[in-house]
PDB file of N, CA and C in Angstrom:
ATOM      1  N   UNK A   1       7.299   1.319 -26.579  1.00  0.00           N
ATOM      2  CA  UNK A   1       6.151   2.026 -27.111  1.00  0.00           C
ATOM      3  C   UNK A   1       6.483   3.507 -27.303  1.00  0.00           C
ATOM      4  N   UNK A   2       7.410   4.283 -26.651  1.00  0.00           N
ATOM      5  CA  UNK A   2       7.552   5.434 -26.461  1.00  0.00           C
ATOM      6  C   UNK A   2       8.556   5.861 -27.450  1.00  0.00           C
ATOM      7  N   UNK A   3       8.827   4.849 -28.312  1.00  0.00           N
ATOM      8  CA  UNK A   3      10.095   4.984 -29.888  1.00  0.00           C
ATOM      9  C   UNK A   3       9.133   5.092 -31.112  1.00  0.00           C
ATOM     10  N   UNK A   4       7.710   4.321 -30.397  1.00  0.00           N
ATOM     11  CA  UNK A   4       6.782   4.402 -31.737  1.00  0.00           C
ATOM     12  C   UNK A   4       5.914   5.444 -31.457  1.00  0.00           C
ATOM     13  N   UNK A   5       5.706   5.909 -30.418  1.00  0.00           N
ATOM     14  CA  UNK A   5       4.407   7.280 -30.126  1.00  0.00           C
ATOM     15  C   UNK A   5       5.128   8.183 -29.465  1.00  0.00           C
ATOM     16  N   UNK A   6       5.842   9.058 -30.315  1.00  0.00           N
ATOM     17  CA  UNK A   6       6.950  10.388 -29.587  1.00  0.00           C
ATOM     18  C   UNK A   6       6.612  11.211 -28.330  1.00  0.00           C
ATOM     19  N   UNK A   7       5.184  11.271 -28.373  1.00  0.00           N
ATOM     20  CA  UNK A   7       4.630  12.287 -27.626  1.00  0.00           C
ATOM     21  C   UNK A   7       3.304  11.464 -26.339  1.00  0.00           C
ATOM     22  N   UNK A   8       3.647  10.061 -26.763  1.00  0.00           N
ATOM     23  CA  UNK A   8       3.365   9.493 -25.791  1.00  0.00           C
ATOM     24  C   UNK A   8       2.958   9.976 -23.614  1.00  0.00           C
ATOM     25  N   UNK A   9       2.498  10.406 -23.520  1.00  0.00           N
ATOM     26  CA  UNK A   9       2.212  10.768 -22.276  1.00  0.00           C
ATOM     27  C   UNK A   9       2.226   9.719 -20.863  1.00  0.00           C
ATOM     28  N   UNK A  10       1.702   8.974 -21.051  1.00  0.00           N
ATOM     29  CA  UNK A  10       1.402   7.988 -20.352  1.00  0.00           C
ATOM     30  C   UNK A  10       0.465   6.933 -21.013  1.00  0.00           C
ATOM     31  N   UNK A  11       0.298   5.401 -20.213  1.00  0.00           N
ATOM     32  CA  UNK A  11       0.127   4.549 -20.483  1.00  0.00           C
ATOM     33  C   UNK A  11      -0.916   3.840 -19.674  1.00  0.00           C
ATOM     34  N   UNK A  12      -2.134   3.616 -19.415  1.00  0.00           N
ATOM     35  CA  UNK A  12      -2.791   2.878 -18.117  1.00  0.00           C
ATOM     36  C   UNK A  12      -3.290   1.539 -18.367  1.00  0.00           C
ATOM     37  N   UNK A  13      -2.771   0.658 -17.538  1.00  0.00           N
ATOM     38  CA  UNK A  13      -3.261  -0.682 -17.567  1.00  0.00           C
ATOM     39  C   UNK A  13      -4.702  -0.555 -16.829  1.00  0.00           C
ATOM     40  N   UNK A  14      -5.505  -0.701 -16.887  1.00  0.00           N
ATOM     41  CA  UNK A  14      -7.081  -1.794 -16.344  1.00  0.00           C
ATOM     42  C   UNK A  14      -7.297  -3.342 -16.265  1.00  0.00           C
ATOM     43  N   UNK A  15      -6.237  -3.512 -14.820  1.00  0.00           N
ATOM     44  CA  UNK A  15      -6.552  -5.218 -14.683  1.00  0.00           C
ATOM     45  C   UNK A  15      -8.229  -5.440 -14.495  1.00  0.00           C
ATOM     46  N   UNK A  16      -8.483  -6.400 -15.373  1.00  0.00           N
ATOM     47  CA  UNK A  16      -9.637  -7.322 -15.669  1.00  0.00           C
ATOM     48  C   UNK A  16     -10.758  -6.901 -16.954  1.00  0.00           C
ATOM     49  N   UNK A  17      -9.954  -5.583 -17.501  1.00  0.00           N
ATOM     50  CA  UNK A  17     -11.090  -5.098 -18.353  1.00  0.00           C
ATOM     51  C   UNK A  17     -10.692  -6.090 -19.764  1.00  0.00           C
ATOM     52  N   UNK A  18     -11.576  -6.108 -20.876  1.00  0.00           N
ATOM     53  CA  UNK A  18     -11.759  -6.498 -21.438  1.00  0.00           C
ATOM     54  C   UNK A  18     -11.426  -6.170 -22.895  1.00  0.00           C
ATOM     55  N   UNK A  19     -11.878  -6.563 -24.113  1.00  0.00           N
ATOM     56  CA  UNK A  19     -12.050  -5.812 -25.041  1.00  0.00           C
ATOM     57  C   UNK A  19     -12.778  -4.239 -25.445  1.00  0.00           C
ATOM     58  N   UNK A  20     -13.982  -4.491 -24.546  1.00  0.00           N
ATOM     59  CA  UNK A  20     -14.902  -3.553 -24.413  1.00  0.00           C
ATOM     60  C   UNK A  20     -14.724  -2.543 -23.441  1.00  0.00           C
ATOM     61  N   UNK A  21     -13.517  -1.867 -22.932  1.00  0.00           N
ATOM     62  CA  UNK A  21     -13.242  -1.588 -21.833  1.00  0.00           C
ATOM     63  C   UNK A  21     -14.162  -0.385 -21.251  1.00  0.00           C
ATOM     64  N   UNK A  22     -14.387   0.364 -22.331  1.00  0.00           N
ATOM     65  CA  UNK A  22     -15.742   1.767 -22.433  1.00  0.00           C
ATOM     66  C   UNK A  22     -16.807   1.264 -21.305  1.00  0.00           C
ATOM     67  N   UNK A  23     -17.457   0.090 -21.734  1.00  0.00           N
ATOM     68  CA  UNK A  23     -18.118  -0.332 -21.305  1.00  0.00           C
ATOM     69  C   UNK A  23     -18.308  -1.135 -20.288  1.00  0.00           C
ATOM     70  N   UNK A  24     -17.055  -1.520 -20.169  1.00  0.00           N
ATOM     71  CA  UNK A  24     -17.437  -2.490 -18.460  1.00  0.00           C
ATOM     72  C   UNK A  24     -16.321  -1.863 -17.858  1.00  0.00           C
ATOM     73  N   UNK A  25     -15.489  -0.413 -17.669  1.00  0.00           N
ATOM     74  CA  UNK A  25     -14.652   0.102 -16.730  1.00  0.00           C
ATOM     75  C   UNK A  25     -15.416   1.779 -17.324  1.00  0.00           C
ATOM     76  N   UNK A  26     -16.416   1.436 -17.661  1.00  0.00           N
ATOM     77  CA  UNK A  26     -16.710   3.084 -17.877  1.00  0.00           C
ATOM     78  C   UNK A  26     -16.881   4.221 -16.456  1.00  0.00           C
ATOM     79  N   UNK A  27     -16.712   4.034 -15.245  1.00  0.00           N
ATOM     80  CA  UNK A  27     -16.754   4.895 -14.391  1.00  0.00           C
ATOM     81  C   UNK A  27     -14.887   5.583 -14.500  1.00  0.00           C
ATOM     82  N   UNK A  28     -14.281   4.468 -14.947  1.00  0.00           N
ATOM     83  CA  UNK A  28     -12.310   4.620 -14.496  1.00  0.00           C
ATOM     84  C   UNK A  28     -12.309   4.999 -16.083  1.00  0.00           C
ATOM     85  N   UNK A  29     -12.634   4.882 -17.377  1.00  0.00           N
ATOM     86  CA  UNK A  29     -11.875   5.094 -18.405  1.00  0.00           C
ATOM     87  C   UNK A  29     -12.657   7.004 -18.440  1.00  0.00           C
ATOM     88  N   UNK A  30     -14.169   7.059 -17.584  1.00  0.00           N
ATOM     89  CA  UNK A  30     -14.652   8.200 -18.331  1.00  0.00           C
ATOM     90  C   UNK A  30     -13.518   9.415 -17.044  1.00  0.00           C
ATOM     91  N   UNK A  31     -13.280   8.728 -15.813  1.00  0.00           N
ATOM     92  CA  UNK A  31     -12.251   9.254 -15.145  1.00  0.00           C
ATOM     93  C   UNK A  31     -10.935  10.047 -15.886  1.00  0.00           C
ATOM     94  N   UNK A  32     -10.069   8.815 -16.361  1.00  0.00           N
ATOM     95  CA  UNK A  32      -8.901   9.021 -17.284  1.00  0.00           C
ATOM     96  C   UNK A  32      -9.287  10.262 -18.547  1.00  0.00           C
ATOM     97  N   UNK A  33     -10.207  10.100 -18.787  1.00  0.00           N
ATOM     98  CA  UNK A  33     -10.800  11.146 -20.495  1.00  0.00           C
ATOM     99  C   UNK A  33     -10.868  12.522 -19.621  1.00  0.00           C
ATOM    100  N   UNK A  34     -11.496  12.073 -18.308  1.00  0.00           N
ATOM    101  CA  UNK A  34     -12.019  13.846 -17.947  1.00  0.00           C
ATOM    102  C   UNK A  34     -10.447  14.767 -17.072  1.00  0.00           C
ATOM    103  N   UNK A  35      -9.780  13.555 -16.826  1.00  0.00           N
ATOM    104  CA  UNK A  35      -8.104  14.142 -16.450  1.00  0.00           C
ATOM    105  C   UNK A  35      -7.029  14.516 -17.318  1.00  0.00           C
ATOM    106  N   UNK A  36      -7.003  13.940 -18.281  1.00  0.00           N
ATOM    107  CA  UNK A  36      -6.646  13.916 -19.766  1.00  0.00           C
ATOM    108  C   UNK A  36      -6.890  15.319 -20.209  1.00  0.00           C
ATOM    109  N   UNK A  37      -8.557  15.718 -19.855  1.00  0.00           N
ATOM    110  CA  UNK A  37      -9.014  17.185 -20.972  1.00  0.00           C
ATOM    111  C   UNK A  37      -8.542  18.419 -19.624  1.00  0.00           C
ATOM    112  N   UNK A  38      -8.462  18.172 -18.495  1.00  0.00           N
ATOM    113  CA  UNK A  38      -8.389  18.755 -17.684  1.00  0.00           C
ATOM    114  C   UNK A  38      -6.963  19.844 -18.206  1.00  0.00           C
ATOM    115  N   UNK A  39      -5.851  19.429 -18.510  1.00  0.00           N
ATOM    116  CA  UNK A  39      -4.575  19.282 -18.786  1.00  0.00           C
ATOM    117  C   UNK A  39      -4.434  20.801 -19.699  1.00  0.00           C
ATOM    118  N   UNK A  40      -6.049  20.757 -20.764  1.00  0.00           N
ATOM    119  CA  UNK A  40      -5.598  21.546 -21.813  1.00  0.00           C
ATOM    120  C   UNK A  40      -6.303  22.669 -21.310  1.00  0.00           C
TER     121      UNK A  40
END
């Protein structure tokens, strides 16, 4: 993955989430977004 997205950062799996992951891991994905913005 990291030959096709240069600037690739990292990668997080969510065992059991779904298609909808927003929505049924939204306490851990809104986690990841607010560590993510932290950065800049």
């Amino acid at each position: 993955m990291k030959r096709d997205v240069p600037l690739l950062e990292d990668v997080v799996v969510i065992e059991g989430a779904g298609h909808f992951i927003h929505q049924e891991r939204a306490d851990k994905i809104n986690t990841y977004i607010y560590d993510f913005f932290k950065k800049f």
